[in-house]
Protein backbone atom coordinates (compact mmCIF):
# COMPACT_ATOMS: atom_id res chain seq x y z
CA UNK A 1 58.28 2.15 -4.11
CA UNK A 2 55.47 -0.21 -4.69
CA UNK A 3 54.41 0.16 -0.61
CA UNK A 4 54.44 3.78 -1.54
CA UNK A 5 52.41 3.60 -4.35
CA UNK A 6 49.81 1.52 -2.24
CA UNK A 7 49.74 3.98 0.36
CA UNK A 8 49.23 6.46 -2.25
CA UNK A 9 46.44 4.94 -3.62
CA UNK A 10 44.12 3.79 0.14
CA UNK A 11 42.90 7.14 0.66
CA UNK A 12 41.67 7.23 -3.49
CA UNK A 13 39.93 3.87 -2.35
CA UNK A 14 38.24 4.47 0.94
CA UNK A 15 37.02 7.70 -0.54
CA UNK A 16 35.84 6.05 -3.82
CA UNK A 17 34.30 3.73 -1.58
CA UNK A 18 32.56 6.08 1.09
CA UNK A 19 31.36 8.02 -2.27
CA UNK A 20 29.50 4.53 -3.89
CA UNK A 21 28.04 3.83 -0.38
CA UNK A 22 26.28 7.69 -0.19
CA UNK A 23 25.22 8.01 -3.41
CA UNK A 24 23.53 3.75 -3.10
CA UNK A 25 20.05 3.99 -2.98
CA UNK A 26 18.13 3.65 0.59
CA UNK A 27 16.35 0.45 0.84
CA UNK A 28 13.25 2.03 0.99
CA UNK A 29 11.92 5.56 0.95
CA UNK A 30 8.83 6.72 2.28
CA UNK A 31 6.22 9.13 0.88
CA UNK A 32 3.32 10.51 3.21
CA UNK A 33 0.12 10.33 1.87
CA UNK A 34 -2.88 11.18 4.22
CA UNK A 35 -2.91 11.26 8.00
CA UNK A 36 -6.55 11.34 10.15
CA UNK A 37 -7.36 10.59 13.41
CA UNK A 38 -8.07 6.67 12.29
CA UNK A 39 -5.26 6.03 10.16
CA UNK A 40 -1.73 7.08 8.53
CA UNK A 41 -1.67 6.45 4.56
CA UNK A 42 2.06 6.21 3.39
CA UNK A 43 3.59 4.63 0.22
CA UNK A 44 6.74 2.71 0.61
CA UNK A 45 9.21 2.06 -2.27
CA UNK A 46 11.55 -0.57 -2.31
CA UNK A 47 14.58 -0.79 -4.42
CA UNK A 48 15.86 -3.97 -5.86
CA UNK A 49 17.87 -6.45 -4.27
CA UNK A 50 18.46 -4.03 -0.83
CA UNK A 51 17.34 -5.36 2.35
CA UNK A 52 15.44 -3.24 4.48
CA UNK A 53 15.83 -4.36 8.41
CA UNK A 54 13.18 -3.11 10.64
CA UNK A 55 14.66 -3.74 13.83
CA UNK A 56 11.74 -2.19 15.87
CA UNK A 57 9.38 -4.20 13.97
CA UNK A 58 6.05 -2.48 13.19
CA UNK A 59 3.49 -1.35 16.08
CA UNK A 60 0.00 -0.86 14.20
CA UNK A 61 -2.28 -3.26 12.02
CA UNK A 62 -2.13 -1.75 8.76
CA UNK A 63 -3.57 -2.81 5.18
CA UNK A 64 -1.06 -3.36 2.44
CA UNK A 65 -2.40 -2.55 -0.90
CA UNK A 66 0.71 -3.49 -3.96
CA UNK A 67 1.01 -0.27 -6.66
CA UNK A 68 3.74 -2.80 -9.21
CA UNK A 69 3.76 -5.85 -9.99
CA UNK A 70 6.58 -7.95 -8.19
CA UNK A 71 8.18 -10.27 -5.64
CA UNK A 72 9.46 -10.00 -2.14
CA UNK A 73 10.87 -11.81 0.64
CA UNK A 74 10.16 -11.06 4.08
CA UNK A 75 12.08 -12.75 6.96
CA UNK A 76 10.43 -13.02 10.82
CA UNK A 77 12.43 -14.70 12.87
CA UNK A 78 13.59 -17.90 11.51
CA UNK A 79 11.10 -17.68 9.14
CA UNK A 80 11.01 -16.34 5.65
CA UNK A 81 8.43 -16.53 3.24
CA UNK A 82 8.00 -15.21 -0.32
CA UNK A 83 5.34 -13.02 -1.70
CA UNK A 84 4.60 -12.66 -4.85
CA UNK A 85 1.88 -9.91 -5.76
CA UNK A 86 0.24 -7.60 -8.56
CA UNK A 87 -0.79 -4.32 -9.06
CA UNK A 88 -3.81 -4.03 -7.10
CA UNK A 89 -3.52 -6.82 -4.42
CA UNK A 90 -4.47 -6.37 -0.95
CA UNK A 91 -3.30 -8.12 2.07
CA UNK A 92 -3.52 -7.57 5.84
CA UNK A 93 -0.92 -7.64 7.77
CA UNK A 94 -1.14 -7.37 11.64
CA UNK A 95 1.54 -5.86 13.87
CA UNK A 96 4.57 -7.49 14.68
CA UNK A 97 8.03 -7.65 16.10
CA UNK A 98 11.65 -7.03 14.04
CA UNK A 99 11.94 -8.12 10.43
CA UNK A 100 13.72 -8.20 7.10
CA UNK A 101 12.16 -7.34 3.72
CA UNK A 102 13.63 -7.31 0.25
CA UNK A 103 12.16 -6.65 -2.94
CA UNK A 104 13.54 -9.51 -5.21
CA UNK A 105 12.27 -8.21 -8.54
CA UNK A 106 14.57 -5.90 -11.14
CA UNK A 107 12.89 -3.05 -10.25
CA UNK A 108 11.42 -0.74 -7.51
CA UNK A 109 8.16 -1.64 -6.00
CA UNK A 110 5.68 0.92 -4.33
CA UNK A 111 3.38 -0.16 -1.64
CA UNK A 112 0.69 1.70 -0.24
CA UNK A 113 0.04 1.11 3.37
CA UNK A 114 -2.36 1.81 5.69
CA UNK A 115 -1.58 2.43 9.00
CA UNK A 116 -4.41 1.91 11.65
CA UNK A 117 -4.05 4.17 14.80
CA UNK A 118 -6.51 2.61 17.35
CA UNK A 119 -8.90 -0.08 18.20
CA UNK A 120 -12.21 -0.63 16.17
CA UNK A 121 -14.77 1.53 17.03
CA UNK A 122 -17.16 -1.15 16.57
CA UNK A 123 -19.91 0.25 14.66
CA UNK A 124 -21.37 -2.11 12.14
CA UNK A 125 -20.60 -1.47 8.00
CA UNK A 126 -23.59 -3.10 6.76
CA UNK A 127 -26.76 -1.22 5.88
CA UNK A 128 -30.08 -2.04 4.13
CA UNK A 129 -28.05 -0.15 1.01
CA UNK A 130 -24.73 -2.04 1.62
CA UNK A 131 -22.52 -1.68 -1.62
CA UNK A 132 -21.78 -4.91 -1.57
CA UNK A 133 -25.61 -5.98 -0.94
CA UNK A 134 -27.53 -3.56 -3.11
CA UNK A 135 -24.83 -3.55 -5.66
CA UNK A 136 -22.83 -6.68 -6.06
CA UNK A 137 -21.92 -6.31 -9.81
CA UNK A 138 -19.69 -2.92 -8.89
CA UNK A 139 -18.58 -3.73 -5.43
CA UNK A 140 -17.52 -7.04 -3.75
CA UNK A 141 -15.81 -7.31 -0.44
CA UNK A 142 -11.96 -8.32 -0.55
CA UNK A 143 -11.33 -8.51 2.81
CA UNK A 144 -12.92 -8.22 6.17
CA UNK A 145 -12.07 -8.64 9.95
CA UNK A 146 -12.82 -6.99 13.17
CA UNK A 147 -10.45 -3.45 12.01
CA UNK A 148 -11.58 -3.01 8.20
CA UNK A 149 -13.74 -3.99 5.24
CA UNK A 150 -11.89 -3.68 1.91
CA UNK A 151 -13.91 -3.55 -0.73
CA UNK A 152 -13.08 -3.69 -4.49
CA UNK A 153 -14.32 -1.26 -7.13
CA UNK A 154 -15.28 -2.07 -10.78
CA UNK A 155 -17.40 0.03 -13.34
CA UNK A 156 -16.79 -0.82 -17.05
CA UNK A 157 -17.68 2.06 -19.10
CA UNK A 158 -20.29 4.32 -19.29
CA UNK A 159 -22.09 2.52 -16.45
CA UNK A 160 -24.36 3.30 -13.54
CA UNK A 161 -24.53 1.55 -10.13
CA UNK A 162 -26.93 1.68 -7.59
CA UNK A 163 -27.47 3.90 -4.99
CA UNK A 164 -26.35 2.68 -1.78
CA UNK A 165 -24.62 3.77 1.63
CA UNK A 166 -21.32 4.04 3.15
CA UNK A 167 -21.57 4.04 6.87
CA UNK A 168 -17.97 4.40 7.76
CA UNK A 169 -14.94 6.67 7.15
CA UNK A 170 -12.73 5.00 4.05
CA UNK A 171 -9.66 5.50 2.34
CA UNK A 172 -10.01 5.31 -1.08
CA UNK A 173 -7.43 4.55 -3.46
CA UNK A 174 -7.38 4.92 -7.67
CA UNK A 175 -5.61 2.15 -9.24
CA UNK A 176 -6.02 3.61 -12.73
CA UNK A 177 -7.09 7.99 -14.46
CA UNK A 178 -10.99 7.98 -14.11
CA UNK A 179 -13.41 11.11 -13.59
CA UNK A 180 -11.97 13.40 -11.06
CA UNK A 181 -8.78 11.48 -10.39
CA UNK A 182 -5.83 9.61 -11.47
CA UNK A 183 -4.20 6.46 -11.05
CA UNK A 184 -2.14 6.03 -8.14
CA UNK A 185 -4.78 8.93 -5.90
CA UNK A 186 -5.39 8.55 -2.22
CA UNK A 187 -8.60 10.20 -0.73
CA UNK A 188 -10.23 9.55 2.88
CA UNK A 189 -14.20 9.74 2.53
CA UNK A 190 -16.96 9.78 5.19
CA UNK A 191 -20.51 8.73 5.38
CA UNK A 192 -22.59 9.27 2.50
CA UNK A 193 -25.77 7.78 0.87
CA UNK A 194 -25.23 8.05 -3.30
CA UNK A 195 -24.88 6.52 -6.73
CA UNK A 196 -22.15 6.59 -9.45
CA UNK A 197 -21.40 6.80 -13.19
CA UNK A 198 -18.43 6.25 -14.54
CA UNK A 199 -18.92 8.74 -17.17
CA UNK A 200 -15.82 7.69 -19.21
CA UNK A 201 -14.66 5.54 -22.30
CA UNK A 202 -12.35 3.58 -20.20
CA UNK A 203 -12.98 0.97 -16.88
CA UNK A 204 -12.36 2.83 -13.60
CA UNK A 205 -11.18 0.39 -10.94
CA UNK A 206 -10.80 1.47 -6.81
CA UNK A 207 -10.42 -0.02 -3.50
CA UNK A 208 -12.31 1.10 -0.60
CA UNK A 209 -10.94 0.65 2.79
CA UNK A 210 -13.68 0.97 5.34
CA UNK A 211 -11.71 2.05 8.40
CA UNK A 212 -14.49 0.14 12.01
């Protein structure tokens, strides 16, 4: 009777089972953002405390840029390192072969990645109205090597930078509501000669990757 019962009850369990494991949430879920010949913008979210395995690793340079707060792990190899990161941080990350990475924080973390599809061009980004020249109050470089220039943009309310010059194609990406956009946006601008007002009550912050 009790063998029965048992028997009775394995197909409840493997189906309860199969049920929890469809309905778990993926380690990670992308969402497309932008695509252009120079780069592939996507944001990925990862869920707590689920590994995601890349087991192909990850062909292209790209530029990581955090949307949450939060901590990770990411394992090469024999190696694993921790990174802990904020809204807003930027880091490069060059291509590489298979690897583990789980989000270690209580709660989902987006990132926003930048995906670069060929080799520098290698046209220079500076100008005699450089941004980060002509205007170094509003826009200071992050990050630079041979593939990008990241710069970071600040305007505190109400103000007015200088005009200047963008010589390269850039993704741009709103880390908080300003004129014209809101938090979280992704655009890809080109070449341009201007100046801007942040003609709002609040800070408008940005970062500018300058795509060589």
């Amino acid at each position: 009777m009790r063998i029965t019962s048992l028997n009775a009850l394995l197909p409840l369990l493997l189906a309860t089972t199969l049920q929890a494991q469809q309905n778990a949430p993926a380690p990670a879920t992308i969402t497309p953002k932008l695509d252009s010949p120079q780069a592939r913008v996507i944001v990925a979210t990862l869920q707590p405390r689920t590994p995601s395995i890349a087991r192909t690793g990850h062909a292209t340079d790209r530029v990581l840029i955090y949307l949450d707060d939060g901590v990770m792990t990411r394992k090469e190899g024999e190696q694993s390192v921790t990174i802990e990161f904020h809204r807003g941080d930027v880091r490069w990350r060059p291509a590489s072969g298979p690897y583990t990475a789980e989000n270690i924080s209580d709660h989902p973390i987006r990132i926003l990645e930048i995906d670069l599809k060929g080799a520098p061009s290698g046209v220079d980004a500076h100008s005699k109205l450089d941004p980060a020249a002509v205007d170094s109050k509003h826009y200071k470089v992050e990050l630079e090597n041979e593939h990008v220039r990241v710069l970071r943009v600040h305007y505190d309310a109400h103000e007015k930078g200088a005009t200047h010059e963008h010589i390269l194609n850039r993704v741009v990406v709103y880390l908080n509501d300003q004129s014209g956009a809101k938090a979280d946006d992704v655009r890809m601008s080109g070449a341009m000669t201007h100046a801007e007002e942040n003609a709002s009550d609040r800070p408008a912050d940005r970062i500018a990757v300058e795509l060589k």
